[in-house]
N, C-alpha and C. Protein backbone atom coordinates (compact mmCIF):
# COMPACT_ATOMS: atom_id res chain seq x y z
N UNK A 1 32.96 19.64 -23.99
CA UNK A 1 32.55 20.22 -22.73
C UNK A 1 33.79 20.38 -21.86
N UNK A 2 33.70 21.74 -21.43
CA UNK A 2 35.22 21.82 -20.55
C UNK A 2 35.14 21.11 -19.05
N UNK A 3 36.65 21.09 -18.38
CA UNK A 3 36.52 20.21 -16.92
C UNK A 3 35.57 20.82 -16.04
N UNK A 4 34.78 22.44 -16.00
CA UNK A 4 34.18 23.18 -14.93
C UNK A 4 33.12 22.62 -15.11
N UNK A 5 32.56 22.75 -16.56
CA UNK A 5 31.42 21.86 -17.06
C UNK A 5 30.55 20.85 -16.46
N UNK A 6 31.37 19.94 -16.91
CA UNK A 6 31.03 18.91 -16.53
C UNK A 6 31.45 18.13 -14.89
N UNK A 7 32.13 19.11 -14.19
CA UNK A 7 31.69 19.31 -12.32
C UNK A 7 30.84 19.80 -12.01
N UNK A 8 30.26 20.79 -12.62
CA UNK A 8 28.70 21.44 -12.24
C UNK A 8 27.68 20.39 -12.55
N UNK A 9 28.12 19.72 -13.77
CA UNK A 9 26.90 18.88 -14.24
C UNK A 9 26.76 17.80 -12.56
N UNK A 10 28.15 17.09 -12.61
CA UNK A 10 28.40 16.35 -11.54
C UNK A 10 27.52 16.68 -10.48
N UNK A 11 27.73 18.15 -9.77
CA UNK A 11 27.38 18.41 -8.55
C UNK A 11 25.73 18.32 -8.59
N UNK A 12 25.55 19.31 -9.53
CA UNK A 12 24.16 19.54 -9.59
C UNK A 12 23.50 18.19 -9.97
N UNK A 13 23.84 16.89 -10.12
CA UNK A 13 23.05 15.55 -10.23
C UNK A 13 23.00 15.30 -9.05
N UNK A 14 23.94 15.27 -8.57
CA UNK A 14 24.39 14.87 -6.91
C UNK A 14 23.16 16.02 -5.65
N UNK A 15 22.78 16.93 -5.98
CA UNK A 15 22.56 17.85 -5.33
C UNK A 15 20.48 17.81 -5.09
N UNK A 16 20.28 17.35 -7.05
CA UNK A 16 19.58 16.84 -7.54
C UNK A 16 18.69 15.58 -7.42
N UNK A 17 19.63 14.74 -7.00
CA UNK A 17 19.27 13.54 -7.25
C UNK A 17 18.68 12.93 -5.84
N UNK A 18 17.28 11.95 -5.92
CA UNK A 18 17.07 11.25 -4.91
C UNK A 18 15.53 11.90 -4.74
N UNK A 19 15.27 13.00 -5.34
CA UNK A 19 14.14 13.63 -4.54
C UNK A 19 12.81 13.73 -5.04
N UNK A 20 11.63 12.79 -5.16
CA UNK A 20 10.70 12.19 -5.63
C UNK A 20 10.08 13.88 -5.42
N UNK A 21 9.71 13.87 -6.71
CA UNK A 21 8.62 15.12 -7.12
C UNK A 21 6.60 14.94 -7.58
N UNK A 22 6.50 16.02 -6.99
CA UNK A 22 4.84 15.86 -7.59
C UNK A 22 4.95 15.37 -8.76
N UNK A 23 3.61 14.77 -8.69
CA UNK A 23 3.03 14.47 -10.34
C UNK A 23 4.29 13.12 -10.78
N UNK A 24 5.01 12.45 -9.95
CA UNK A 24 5.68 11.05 -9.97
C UNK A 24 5.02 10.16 -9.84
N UNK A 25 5.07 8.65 -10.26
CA UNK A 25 4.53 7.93 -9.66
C UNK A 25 5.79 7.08 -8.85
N UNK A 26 5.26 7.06 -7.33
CA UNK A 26 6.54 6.09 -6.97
C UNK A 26 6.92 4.88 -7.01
N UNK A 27 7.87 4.70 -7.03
CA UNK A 27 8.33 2.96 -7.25
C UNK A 27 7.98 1.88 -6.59
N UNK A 28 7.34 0.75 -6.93
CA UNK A 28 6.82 -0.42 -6.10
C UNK A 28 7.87 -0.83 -5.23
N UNK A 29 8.75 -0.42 -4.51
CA UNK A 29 9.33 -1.00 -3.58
C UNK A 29 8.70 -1.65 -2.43
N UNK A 30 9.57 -3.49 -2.45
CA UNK A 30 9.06 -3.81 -1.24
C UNK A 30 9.61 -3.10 0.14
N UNK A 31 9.36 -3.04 0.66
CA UNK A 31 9.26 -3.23 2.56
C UNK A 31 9.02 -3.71 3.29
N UNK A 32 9.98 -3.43 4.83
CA UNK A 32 9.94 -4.18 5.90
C UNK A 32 9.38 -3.53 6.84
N UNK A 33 7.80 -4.03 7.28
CA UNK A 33 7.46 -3.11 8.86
C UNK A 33 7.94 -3.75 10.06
N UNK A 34 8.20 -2.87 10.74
CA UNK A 34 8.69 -3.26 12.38
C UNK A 34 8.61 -4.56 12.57
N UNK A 35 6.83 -4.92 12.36
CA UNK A 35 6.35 -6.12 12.75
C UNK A 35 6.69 -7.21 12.05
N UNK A 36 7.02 -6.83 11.23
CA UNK A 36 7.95 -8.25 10.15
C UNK A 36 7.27 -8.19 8.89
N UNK A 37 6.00 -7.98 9.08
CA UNK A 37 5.42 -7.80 7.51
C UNK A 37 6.12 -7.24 6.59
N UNK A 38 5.90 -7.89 5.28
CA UNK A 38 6.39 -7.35 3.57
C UNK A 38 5.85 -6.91 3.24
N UNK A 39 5.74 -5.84 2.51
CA UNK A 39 5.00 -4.73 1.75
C UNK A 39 5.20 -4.20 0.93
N UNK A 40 4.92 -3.60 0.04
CA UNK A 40 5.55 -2.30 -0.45
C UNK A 40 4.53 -1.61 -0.76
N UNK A 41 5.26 -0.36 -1.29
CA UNK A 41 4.41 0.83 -1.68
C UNK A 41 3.20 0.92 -2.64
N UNK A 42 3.18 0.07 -3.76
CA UNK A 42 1.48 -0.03 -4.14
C UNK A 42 0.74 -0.52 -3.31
N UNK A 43 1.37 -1.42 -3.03
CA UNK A 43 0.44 -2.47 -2.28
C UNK A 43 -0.16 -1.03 -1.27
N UNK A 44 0.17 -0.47 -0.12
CA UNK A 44 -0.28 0.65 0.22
C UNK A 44 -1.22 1.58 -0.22
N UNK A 45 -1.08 1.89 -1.53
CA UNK A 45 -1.63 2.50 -2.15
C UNK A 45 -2.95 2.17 -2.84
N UNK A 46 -3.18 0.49 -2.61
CA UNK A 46 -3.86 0.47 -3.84
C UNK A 46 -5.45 0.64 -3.59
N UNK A 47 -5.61 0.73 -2.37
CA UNK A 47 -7.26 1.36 -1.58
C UNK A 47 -7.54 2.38 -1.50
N UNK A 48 -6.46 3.62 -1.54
CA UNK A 48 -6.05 4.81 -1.36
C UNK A 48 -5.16 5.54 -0.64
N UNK A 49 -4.97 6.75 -0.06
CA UNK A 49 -3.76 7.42 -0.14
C UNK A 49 -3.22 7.32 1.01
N UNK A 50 -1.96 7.50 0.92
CA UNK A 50 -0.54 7.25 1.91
C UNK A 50 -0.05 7.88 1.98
N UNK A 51 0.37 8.09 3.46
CA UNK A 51 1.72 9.39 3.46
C UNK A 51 3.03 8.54 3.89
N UNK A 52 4.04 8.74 3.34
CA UNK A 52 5.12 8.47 3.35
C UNK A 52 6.03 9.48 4.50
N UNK A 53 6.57 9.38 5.99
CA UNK A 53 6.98 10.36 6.50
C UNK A 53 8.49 9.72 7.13
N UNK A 54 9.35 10.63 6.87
CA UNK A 54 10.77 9.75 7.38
C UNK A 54 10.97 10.84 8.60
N UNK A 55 11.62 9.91 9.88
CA UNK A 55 11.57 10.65 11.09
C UNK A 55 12.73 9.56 12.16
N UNK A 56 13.07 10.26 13.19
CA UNK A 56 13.98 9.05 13.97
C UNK A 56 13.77 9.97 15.37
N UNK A 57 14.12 8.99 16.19
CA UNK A 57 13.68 10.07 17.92
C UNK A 57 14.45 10.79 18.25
N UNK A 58 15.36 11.28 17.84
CA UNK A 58 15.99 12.38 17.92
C UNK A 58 15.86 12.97 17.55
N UNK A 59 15.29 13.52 16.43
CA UNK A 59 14.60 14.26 15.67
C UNK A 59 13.05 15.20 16.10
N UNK A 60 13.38 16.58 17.11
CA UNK A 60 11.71 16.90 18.01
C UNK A 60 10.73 17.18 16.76
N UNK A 61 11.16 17.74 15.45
CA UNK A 61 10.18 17.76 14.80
C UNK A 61 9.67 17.15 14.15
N UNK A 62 10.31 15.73 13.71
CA UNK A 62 9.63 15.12 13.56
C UNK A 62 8.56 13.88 14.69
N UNK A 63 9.30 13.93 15.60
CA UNK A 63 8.38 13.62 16.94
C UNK A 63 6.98 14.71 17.02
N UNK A 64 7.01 15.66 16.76
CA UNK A 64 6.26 16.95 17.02
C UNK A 64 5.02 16.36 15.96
N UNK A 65 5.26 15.74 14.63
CA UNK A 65 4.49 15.83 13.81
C UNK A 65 3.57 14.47 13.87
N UNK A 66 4.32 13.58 14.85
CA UNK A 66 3.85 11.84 14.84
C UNK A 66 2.41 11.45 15.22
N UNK A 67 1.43 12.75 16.32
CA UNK A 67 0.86 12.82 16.61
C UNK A 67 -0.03 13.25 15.77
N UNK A 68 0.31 14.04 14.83
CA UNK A 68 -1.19 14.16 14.03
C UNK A 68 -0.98 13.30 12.97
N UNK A 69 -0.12 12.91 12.40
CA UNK A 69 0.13 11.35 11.49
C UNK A 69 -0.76 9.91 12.35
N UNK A 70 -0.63 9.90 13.49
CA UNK A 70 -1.23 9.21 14.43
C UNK A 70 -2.99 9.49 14.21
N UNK A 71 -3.17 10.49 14.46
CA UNK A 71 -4.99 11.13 14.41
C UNK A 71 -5.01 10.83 13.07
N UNK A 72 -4.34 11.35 12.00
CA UNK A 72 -5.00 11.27 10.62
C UNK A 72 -5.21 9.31 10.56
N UNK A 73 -4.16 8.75 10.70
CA UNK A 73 -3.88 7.26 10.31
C UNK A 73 -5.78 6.45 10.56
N UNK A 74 -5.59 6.62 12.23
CA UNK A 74 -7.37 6.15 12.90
C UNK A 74 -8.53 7.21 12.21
N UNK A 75 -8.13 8.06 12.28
CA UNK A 75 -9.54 8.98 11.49
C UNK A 75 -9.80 8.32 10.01
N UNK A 76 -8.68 8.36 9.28
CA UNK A 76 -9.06 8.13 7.72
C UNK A 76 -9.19 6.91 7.26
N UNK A 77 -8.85 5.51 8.38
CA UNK A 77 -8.03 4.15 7.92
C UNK A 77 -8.93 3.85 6.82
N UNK A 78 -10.27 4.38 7.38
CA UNK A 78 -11.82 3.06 7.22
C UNK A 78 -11.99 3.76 5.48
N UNK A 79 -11.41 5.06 5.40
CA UNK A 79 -11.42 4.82 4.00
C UNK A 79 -10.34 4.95 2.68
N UNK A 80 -9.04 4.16 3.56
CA UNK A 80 -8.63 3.46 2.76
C UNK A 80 -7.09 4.27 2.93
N UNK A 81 -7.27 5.76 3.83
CA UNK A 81 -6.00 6.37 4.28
C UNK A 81 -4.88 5.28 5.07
N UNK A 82 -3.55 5.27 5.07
CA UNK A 82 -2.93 5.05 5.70
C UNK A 82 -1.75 6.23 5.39
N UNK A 83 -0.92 6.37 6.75
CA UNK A 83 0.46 6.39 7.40
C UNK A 83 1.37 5.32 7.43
N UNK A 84 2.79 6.00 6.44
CA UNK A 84 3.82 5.08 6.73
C UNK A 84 4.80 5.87 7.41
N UNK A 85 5.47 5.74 8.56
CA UNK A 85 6.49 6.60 9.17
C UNK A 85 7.64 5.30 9.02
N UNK A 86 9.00 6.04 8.07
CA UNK A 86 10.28 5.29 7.94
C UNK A 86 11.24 6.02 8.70
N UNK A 87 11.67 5.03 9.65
CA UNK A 87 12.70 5.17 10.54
C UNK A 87 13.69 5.17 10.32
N UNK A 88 14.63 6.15 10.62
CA UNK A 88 15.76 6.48 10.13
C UNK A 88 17.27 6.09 10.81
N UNK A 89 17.15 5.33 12.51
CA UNK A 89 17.72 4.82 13.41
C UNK A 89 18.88 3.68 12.73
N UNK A 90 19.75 3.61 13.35
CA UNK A 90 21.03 2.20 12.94
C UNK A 90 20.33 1.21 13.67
N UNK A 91 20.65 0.47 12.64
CA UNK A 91 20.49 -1.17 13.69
C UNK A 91 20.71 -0.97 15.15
N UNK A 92 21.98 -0.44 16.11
CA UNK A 92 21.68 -0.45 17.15
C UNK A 92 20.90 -0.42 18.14
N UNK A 93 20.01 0.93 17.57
CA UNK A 93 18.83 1.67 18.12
C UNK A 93 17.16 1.53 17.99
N UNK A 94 17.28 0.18 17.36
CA UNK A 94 16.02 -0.21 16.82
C UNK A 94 15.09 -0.62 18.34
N UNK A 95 15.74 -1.05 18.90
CA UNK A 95 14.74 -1.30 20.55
C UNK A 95 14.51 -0.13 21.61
N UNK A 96 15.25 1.26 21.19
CA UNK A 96 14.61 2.37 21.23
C UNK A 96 13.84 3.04 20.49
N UNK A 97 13.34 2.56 19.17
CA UNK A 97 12.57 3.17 18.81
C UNK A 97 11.42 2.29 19.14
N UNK A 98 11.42 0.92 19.23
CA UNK A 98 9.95 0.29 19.80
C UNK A 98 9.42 0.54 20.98
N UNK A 99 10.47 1.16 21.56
CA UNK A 99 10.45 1.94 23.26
C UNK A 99 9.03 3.07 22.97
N UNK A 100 9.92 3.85 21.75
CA UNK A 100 9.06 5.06 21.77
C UNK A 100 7.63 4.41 21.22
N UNK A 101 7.63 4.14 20.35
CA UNK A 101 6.02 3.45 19.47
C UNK A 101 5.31 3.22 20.55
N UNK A 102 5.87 2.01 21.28
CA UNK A 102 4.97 1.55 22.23
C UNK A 102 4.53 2.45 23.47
N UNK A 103 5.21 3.19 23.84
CA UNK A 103 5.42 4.25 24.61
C UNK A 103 4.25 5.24 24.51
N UNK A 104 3.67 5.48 23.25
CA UNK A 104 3.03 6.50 22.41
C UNK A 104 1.92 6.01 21.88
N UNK A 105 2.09 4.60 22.05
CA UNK A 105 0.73 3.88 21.25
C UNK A 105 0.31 4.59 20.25
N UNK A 106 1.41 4.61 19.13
CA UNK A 106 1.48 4.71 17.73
C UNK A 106 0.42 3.79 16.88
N UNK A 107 -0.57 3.90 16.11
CA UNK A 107 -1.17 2.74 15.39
C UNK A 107 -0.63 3.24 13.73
N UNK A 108 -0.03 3.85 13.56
CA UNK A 108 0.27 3.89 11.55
C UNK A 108 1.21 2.65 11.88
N UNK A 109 1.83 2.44 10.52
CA UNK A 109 3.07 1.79 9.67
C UNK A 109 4.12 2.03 10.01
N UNK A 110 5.34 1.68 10.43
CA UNK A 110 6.19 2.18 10.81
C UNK A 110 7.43 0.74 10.08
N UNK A 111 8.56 1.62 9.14
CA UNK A 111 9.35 0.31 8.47
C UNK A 111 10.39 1.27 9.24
N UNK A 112 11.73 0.53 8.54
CA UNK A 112 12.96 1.60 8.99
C UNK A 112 13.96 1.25 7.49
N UNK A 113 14.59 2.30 7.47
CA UNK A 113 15.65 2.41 6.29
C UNK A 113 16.85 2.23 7.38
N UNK A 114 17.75 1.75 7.51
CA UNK A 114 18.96 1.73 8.27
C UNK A 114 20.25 2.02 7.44
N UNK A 115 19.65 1.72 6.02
CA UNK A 115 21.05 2.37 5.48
C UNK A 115 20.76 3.56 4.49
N UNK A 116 19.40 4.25 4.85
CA UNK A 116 19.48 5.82 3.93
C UNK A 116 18.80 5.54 2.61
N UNK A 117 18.71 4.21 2.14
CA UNK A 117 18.29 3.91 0.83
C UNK A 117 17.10 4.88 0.33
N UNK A 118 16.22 4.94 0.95
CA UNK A 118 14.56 5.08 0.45
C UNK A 118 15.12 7.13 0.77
N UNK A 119 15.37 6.92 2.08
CA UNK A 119 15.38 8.41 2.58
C UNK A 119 16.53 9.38 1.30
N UNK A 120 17.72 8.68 0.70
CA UNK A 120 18.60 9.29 -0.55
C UNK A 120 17.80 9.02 -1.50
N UNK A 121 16.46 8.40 -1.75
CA UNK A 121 15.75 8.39 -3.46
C UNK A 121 14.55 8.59 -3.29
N UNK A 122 14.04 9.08 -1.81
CA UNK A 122 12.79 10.51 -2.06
C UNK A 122 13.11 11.67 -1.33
N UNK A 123 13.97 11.93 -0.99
CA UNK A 123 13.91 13.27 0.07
C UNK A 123 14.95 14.26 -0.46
N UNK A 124 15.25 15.37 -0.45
CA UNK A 124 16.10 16.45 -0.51
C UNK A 124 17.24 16.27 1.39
N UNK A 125 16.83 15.36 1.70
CA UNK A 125 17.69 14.76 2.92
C UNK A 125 17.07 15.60 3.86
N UNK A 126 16.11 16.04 4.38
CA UNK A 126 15.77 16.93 5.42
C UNK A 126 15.02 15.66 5.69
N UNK A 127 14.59 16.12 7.00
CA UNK A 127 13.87 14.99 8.36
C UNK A 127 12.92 16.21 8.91
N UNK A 128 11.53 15.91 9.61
CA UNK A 128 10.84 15.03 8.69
C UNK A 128 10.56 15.44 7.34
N UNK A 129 10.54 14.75 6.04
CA UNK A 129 9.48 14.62 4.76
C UNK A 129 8.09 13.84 4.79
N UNK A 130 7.61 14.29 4.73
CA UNK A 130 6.26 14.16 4.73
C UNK A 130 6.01 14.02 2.99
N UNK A 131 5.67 12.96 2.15
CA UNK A 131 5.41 12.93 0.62
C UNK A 131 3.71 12.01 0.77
N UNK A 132 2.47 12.37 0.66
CA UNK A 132 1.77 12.37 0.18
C UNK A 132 1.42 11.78 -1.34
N UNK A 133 1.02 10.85 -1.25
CA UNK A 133 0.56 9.76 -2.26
C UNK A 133 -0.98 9.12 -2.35
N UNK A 134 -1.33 9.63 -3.66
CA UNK A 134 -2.83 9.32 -3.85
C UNK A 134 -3.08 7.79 -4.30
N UNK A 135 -3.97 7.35 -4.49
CA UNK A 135 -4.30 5.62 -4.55
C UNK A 135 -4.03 6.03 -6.10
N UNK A 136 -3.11 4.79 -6.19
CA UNK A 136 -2.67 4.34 -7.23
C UNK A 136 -1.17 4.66 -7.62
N UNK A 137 -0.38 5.01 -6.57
CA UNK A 137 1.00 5.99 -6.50
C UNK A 137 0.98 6.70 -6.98
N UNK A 138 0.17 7.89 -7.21
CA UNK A 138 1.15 9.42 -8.06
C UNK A 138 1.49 10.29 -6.76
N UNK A 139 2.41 11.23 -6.57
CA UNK A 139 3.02 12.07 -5.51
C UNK A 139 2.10 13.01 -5.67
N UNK A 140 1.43 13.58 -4.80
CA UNK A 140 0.65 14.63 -4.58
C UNK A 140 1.00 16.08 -4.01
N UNK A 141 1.48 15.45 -3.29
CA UNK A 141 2.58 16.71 -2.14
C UNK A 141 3.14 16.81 -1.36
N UNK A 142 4.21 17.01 -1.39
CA UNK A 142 5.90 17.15 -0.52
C UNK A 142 5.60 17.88 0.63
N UNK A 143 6.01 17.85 1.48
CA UNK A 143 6.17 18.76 2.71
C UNK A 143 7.77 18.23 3.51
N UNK A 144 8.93 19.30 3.38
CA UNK A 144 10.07 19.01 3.80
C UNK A 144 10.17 19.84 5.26
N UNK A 145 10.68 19.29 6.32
CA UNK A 145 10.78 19.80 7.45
C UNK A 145 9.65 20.33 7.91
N UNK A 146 9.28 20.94 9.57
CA UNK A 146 7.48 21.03 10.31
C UNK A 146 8.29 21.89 10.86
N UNK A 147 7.11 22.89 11.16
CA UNK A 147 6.83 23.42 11.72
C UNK A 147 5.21 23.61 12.32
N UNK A 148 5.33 24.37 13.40
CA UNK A 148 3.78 24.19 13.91
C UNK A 148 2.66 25.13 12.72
N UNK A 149 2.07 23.99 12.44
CA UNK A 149 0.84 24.81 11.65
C UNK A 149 0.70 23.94 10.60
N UNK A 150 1.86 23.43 9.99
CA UNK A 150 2.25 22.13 8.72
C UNK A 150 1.14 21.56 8.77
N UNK A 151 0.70 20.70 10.16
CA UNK A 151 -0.68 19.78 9.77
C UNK A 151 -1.87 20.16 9.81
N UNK A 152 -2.32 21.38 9.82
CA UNK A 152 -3.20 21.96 8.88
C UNK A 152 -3.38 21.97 7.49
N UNK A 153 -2.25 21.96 6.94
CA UNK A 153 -2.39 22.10 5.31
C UNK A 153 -2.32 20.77 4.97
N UNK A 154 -1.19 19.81 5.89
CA UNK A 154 -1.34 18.38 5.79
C UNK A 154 -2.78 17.94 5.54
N UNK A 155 -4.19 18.15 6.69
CA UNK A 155 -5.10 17.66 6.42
C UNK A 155 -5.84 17.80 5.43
N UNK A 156 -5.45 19.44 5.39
CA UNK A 156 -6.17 19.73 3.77
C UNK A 156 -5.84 18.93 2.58
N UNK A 157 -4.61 18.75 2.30
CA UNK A 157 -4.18 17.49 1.08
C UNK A 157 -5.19 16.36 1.37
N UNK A 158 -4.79 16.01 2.68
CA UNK A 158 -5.59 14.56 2.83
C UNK A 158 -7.02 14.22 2.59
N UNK A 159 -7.55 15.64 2.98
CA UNK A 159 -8.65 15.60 2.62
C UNK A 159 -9.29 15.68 1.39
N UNK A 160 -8.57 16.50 0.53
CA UNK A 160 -8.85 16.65 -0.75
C UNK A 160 -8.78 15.52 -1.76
N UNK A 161 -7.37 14.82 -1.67
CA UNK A 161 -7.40 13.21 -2.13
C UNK A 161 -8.55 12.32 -1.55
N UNK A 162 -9.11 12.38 -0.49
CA UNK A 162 -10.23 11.43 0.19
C UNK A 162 -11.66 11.72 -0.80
N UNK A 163 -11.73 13.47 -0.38
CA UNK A 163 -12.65 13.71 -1.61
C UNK A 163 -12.77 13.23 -3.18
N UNK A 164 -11.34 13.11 -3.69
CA UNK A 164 -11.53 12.64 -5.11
C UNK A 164 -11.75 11.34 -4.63
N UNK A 165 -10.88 10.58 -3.84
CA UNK A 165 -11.05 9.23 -3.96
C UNK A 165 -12.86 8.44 -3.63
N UNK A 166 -13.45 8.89 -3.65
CA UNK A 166 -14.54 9.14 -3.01
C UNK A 166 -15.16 9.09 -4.63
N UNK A 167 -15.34 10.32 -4.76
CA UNK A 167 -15.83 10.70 -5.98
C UNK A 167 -15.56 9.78 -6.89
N UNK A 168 -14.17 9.24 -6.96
CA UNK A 168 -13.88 8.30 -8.53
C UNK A 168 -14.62 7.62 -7.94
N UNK A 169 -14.61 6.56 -6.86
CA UNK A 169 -15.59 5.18 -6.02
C UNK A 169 -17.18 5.07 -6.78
N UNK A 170 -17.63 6.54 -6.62
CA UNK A 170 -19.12 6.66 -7.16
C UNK A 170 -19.49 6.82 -8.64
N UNK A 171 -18.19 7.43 -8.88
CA UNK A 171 -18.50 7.22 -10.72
C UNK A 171 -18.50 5.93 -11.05
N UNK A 172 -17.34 5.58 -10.79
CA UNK A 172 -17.55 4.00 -11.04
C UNK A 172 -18.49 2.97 -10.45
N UNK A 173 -18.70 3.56 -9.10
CA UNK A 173 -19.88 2.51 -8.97
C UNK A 173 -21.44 2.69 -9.47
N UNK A 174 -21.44 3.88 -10.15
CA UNK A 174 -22.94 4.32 -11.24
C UNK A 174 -22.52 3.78 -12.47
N UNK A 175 -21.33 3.72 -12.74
CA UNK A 175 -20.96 3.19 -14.34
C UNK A 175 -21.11 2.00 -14.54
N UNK A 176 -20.72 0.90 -13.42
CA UNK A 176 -20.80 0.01 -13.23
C UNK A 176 -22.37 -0.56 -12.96
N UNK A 177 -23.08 0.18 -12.34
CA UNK A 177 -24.52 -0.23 -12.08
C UNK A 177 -25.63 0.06 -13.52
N UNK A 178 -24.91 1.39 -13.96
CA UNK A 178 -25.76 1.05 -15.45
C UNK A 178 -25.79 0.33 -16.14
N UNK A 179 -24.31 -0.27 -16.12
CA UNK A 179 -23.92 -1.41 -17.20
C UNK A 179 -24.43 -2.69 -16.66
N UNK A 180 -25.31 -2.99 -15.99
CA UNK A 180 -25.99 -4.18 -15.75
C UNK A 180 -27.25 -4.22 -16.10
């Protein structure tokens, strides 16, 4: 393989790399929420579906989008939906972003990446990502950067996973009731 070669290969891994695709399942990573709780991502998952959204307050669109992440989080909790919003802020700035939460009376999840980790091994690096995850971790659907109208189609995903999740609940709970 000649030297051009194998720099393209280089770049294009580099260019490539980090960006969790549909039809993945994502990695059990633990986490840290604001509030101190440990977590990670099955654990999230394992009632049903999660959105994964990386955002920081400087950022208007992803501020723009926090509010219907906010409505979906209380609308869907009771069956089994949650919101995780990962903060993208330095250590410095962490008591401005509890400024804003509290400020906003935020009720989702809220962890923070401070050193890029999670945000370089699911995102194509744009702010906000929005990644959609059905119960049991598989990636459902990406949404990179908002614009106004995004959480329309947002709800539609959400809704559509609620619907299956729903549906599997009742198969199994008829499968389960015959078998007694």
């Amino acid at each position: 393989m000649n030297k051009y070669a194998k720099i393209f290969l280089l770049l294009s891994t580099i260019a490539l790399g980090g960006k969790i695709d549909i039809g993945e399942k994502i990695p059990d990573l633990k986490i840290k929420l604001m509030d101190g709780t440990i977590t990670s991502f099955h654990k999230l998952v394992e009632d049903g579906p999660l959105i994964i959204d990386f955002w920081a307050t400087w950022c208007e669109p992803c501020k723009s989008i926090m509010e219907f992440h906010n409505q979906y989080h209380q609308e869907y909790f009771k069956e089994g939906f949650k919101v995780l919003m990962i903060n993208m802020e330095r250590k410095g700035y962490l008591e401005k972003v509890k400024i804003f939460l509290e400020k906003n009376d935020f009720q989702f999840y809220v962890a923070t990446d401070q050193n890029n980790a999670l945000f370089n091994r699911f995102t194509k690096k744009e702010m906000p990502t929005a990644i959609l995850v059905a119960k049991g971790g598989e990636v459902k659907w990406v949404r990179n950067g908002y614009i106004a109208g995004d959480e329309v189609e947002m709800k539609n995903q959400i809704d559509i996973l609620l619907e299956n999740n729903i549906e599997w609940l009742r198969i199994n709970f008829n499968k389960e009731t015959i078998m007694r």
